[in-house]
C-alpha atoms as a PDB file:
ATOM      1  CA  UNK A   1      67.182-160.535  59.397  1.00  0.00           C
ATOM      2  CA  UNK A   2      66.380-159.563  55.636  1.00  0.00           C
ATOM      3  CA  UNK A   3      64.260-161.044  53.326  1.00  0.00           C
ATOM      4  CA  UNK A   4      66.853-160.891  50.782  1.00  0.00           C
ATOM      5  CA  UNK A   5      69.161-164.206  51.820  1.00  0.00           C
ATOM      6  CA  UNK A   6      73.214-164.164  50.493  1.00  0.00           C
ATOM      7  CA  UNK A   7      72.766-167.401  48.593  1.00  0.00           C
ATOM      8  CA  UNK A   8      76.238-166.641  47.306  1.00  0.00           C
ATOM      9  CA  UNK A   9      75.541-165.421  43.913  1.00  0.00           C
ATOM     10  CA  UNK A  10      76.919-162.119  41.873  1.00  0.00           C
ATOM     11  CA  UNK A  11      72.808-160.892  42.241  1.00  0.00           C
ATOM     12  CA  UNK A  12      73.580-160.493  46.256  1.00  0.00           C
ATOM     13  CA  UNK A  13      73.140-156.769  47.233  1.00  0.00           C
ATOM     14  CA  UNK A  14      76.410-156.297  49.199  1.00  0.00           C
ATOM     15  CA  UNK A  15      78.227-157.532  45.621  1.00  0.00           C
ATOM     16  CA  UNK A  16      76.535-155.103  44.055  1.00  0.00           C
ATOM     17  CA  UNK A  17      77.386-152.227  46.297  1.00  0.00           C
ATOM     18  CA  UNK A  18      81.069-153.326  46.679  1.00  0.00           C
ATOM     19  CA  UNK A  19      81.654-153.166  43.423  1.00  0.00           C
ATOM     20  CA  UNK A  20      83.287-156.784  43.183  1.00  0.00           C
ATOM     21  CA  UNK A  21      80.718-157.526  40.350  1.00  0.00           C
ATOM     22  CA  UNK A  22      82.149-154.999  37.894  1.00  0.00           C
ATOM     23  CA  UNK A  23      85.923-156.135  38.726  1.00  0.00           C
ATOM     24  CA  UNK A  24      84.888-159.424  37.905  1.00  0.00           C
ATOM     25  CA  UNK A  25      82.778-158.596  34.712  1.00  0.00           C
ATOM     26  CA  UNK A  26      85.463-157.111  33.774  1.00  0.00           C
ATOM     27  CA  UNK A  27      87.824-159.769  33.549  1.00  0.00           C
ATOM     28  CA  UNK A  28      85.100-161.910  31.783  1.00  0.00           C
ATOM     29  CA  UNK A  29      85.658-161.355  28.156  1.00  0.00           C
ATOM     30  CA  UNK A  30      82.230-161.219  26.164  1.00  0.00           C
ATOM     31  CA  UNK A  31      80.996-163.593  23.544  1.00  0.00           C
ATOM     32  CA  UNK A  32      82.219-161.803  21.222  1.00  0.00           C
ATOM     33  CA  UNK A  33      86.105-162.346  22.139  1.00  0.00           C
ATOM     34  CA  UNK A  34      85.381-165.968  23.471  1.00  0.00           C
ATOM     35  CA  UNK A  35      83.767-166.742  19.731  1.00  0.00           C
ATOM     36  CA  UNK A  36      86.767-164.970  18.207  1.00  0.00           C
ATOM     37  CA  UNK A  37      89.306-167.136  20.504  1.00  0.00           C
ATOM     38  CA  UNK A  38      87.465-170.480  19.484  1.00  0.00           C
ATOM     39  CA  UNK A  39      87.929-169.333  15.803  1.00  0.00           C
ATOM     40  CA  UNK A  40      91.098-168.565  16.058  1.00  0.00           C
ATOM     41  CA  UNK A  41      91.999-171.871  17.830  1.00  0.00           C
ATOM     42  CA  UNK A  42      90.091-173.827  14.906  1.00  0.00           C
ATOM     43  CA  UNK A  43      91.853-171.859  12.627  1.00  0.00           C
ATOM     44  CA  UNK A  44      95.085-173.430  14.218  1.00  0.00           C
ATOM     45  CA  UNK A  45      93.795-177.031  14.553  1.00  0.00           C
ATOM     46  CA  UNK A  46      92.490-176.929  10.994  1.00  0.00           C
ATOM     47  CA  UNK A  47      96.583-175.708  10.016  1.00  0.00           C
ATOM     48  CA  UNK A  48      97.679-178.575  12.277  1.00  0.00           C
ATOM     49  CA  UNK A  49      95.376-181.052  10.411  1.00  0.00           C
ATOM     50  CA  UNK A  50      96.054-180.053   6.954  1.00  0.00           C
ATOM     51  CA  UNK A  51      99.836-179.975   7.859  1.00  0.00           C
ATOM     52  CA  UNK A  52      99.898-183.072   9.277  1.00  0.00           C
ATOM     53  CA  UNK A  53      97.774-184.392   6.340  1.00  0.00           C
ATOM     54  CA  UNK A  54     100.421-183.233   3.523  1.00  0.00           C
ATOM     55  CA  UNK A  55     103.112-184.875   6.312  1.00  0.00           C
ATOM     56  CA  UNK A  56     101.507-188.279   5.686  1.00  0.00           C
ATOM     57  CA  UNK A  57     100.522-188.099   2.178  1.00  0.00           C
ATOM     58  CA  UNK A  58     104.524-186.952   1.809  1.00  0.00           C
ATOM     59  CA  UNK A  59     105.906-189.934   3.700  1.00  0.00           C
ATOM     60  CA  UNK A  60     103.265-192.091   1.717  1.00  0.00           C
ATOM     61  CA  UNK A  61     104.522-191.251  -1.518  1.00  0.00           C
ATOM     62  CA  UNK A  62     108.108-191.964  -0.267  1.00  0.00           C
ATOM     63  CA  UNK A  63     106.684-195.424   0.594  1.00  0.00           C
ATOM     64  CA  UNK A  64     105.382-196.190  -2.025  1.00  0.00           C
ATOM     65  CA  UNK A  65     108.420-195.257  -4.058  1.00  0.00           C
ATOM     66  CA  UNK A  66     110.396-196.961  -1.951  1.00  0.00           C
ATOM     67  CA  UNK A  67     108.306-200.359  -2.374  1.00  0.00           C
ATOM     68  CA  UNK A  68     107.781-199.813  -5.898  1.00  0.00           C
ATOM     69  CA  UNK A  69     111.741-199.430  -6.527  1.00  0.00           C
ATOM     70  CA  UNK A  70     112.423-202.375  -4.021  1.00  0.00           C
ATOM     71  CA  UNK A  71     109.660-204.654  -6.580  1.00  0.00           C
ATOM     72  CA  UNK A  72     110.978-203.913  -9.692  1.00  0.00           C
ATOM     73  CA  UNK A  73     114.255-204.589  -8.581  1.00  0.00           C
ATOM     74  CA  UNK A  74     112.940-207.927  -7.125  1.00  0.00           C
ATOM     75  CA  UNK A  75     111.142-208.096 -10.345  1.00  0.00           C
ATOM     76  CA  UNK A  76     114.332-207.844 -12.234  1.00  0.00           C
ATOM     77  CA  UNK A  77     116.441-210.282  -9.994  1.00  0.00           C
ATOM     78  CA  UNK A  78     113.748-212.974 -10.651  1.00  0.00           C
ATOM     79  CA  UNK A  79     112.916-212.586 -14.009  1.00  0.00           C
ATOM     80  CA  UNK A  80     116.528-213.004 -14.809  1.00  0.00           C
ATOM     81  CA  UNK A  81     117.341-215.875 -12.597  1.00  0.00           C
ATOM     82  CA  UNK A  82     114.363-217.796 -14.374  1.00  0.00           C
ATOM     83  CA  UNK A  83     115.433-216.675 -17.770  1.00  0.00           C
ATOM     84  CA  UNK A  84     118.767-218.480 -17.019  1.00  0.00           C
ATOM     85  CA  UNK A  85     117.512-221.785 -16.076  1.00  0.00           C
ATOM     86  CA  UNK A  86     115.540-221.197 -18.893  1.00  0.00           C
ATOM     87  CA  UNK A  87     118.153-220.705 -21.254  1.00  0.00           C
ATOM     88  CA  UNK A  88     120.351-223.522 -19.139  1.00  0.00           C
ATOM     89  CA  UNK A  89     117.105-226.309 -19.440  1.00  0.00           C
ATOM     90  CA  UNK A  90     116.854-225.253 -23.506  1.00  0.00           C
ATOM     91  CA  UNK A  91     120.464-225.763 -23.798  1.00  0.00           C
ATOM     92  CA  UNK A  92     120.007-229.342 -22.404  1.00  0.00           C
ATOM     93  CA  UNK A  93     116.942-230.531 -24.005  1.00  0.00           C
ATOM     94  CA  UNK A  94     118.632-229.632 -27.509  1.00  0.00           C
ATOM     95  CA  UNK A  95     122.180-231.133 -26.413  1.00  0.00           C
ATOM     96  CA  UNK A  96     119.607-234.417 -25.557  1.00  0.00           C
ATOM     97  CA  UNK A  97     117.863-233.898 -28.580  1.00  0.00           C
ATOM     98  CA  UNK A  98     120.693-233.983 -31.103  1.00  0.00           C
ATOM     99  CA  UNK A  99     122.307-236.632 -29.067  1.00  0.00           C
ATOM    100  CA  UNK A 100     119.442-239.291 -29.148  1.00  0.00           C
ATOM    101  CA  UNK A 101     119.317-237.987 -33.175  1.00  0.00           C
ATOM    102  CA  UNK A 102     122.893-239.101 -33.609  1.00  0.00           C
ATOM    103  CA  UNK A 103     122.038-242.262 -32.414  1.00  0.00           C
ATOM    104  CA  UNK A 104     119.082-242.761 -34.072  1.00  0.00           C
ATOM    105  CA  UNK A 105     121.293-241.880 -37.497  1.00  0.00           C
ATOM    106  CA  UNK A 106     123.899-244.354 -36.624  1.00  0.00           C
ATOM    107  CA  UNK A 107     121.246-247.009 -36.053  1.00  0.00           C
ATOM    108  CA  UNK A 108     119.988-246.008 -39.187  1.00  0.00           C
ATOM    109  CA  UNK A 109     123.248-245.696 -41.254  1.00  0.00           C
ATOM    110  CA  UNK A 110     123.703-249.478 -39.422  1.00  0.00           C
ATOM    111  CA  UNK A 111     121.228-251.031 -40.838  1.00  0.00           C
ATOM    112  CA  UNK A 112     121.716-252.992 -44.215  1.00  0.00           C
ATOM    113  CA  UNK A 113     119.286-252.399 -46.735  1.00  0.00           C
ATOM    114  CA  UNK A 114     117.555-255.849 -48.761  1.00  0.00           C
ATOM    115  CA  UNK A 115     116.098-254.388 -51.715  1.00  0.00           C
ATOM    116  CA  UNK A 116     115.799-257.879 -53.169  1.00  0.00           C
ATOM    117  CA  UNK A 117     113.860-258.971 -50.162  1.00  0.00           C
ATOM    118  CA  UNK A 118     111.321-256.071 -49.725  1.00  0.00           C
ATOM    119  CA  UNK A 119     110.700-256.394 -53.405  1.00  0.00           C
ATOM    120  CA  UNK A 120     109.627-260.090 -52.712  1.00  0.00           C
ATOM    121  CA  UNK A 121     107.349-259.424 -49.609  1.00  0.00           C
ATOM    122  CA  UNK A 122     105.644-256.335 -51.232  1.00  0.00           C
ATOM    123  CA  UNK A 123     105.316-258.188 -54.655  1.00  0.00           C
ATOM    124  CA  UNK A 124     103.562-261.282 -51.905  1.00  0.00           C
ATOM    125  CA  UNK A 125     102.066-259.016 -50.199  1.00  0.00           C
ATOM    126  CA  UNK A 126     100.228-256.988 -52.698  1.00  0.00           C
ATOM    127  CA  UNK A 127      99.721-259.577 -55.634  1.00  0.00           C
ATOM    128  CA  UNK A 128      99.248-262.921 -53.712  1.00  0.00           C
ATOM    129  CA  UNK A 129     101.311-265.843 -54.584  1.00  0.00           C
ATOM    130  CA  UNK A 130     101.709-266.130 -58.354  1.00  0.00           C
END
Protein backbone atom coordinates (compact mmCIF):
# COMPACT_ATOMS: atom_id res chain seq x y z
CA UNK A 1 0.00 0.00 0.00
CA UNK A 2 1.28 3.73 -0.40
CA UNK A 3 1.90 6.17 1.98
CA UNK A 4 0.09 8.63 0.01
CA UNK A 5 -3.85 7.68 1.01
CA UNK A 6 -6.84 8.88 -1.78
CA UNK A 7 -8.64 10.95 0.82
CA UNK A 8 -10.72 12.09 -2.12
CA UNK A 9 -9.35 15.44 -2.75
CA UNK A 10 -8.17 17.28 -6.24
CA UNK A 11 -4.29 16.98 -4.41
CA UNK A 12 -4.64 12.93 -5.00
CA UNK A 13 -1.84 11.79 -7.43
CA UNK A 14 -3.99 9.71 -9.85
CA UNK A 15 -6.14 13.28 -10.33
CA UNK A 16 -3.25 14.78 -11.10
CA UNK A 17 -1.99 12.38 -13.69
CA UNK A 18 -5.48 11.94 -15.29
CA UNK A 19 -5.78 15.17 -15.98
CA UNK A 20 -9.40 15.53 -14.38
CA UNK A 21 -7.95 18.47 -12.27
CA UNK A 22 -7.32 20.76 -15.25
CA UNK A 23 -10.90 19.87 -16.86
CA UNK A 24 -12.31 20.88 -13.76
CA UNK A 25 -10.15 24.09 -13.15
CA UNK A 26 -11.16 24.88 -16.09
CA UNK A 27 -14.69 25.16 -15.69
CA UNK A 28 -14.06 27.10 -12.38
CA UNK A 29 -14.07 30.68 -13.37
CA UNK A 30 -11.40 32.76 -11.30
CA UNK A 31 -12.03 35.53 -8.86
CA UNK A 32 -11.74 37.73 -11.13
CA UNK A 33 -15.01 36.72 -13.26
CA UNK A 34 -16.89 35.58 -10.00
CA UNK A 35 -16.16 39.40 -8.56
CA UNK A 36 -17.21 40.75 -11.95
CA UNK A 37 -20.57 38.48 -11.89
CA UNK A 38 -21.41 39.72 -8.23
CA UNK A 39 -20.96 43.32 -9.60
CA UNK A 40 -22.82 42.94 -12.26
CA UNK A 41 -25.70 41.30 -10.29
CA UNK A 42 -25.55 44.37 -7.73
CA UNK A 43 -25.54 46.50 -10.49
CA UNK A 44 -29.01 44.89 -11.38
CA UNK A 45 -30.44 44.76 -7.82
CA UNK A 46 -29.37 48.35 -7.22
CA UNK A 47 -31.61 49.14 -10.90
CA UNK A 48 -34.35 46.99 -9.37
CA UNK A 49 -34.26 49.04 -6.09
CA UNK A 50 -34.07 52.42 -7.48
CA UNK A 51 -36.85 51.40 -10.00
CA UNK A 52 -38.97 50.13 -7.65
CA UNK A 53 -38.23 53.19 -5.42
CA UNK A 54 -39.42 55.87 -8.19
CA UNK A 55 -42.54 53.08 -8.60
CA UNK A 56 -43.60 53.91 -5.03
CA UNK A 57 -42.71 57.44 -4.70
CA UNK A 58 -44.94 57.63 -8.23
CA UNK A 59 -47.97 55.84 -6.82
CA UNK A 60 -47.41 58.00 -3.57
CA UNK A 61 -47.76 61.16 -5.21
CA UNK A 62 -50.93 59.83 -6.98
CA UNK A 63 -52.17 59.18 -3.41
CA UNK A 64 -51.68 61.87 -2.12
CA UNK A 65 -53.31 63.77 -4.94
CA UNK A 66 -55.94 61.68 -4.87
CA UNK A 67 -56.63 62.33 -0.97
CA UNK A 68 -55.84 65.84 -1.22
CA UNK A 69 -58.54 66.33 -4.17
CA UNK A 70 -61.03 63.95 -2.28
CA UNK A 71 -60.46 66.69 1.11
CA UNK A 72 -60.92 69.72 -0.49
CA UNK A 73 -63.83 68.55 -2.10
CA UNK A 74 -65.08 67.29 1.34
CA UNK A 75 -63.82 70.57 2.49
CA UNK A 76 -66.02 72.35 0.08
CA UNK A 77 -69.23 70.16 0.62
CA UNK A 78 -69.00 71.03 4.38
CA UNK A 79 -68.09 74.38 4.46
CA UNK A 80 -71.06 75.10 2.33
CA UNK A 81 -73.60 73.00 4.05
CA UNK A 82 -72.63 74.95 7.37
CA UNK A 83 -72.65 78.26 5.63
CA UNK A 84 -76.35 77.49 4.81
CA UNK A 85 -77.62 76.75 8.16
CA UNK A 86 -75.73 79.59 8.87
CA UNK A 87 -77.33 81.85 6.64
CA UNK A 88 -80.86 79.80 7.40
CA UNK A 89 -80.28 80.33 11.62
CA UNK A 90 -79.36 84.35 10.77
CA UNK A 91 -82.39 84.56 8.74
CA UNK A 92 -84.44 83.35 11.80
CA UNK A 93 -82.93 85.09 14.63
CA UNK A 94 -83.56 88.50 12.64
CA UNK A 95 -87.22 87.37 11.47
CA UNK A 96 -87.48 86.75 15.67
CA UNK A 97 -85.81 89.79 16.28
CA UNK A 98 -87.96 92.23 14.32
CA UNK A 99 -90.94 90.27 15.34
CA UNK A 100 -90.56 90.57 19.22
CA UNK A 101 -89.57 94.53 18.11
CA UNK A 102 -92.98 94.91 16.55
CA UNK A 103 -94.45 93.89 19.54
CA UNK A 104 -92.55 95.66 21.78
CA UNK A 105 -93.59 98.97 19.47
CA UNK A 106 -97.19 98.14 19.63
CA UNK A 107 -96.98 97.77 23.40
CA UNK A 108 -95.34 100.89 23.32
CA UNK A 109 -97.55 102.84 20.81
CA UNK A 110 -100.42 101.18 23.43
CA UNK A 111 -99.59 102.74 26.15
CA UNK A 112 -101.23 106.19 27.11
CA UNK A 113 -98.99 108.75 28.14
CA UNK A 114 -99.97 110.99 31.75
CA UNK A 115 -97.88 113.91 31.46
CA UNK A 116 -99.97 115.54 34.19
CA UNK A 117 -99.27 112.64 36.45
CA UNK A 118 -95.45 112.15 36.00
CA UNK A 119 -95.16 115.85 36.45
CA UNK A 120 -96.82 115.37 39.96
CA UNK A 121 -94.71 112.31 41.14
CA UNK A 122 -91.37 113.83 39.88
CA UNK A 123 -92.32 117.35 41.29
CA UNK A 124 -93.09 114.80 44.91
CA UNK A 125 -90.48 113.03 44.31
CA UNK A 126 -87.74 115.49 43.88
CA UNK A 127 -89.05 118.56 45.98
CA UNK A 128 -90.93 116.81 48.90
CA UNK A 129 -94.41 117.76 49.66
CA UNK A 130 -94.86 121.52 49.41
Amino acid sequence: MDNNVYSGGLESPDFATSGIQDSIMREIPDSGDILRHLLEIETQAAALVDDAQAEADKRIKASEERNRERYEQEYRRRMERLEAEYREKIGVAKAEYRAKLDVYRKNLDAMTLCFNDFSCLAEKLLFGDR
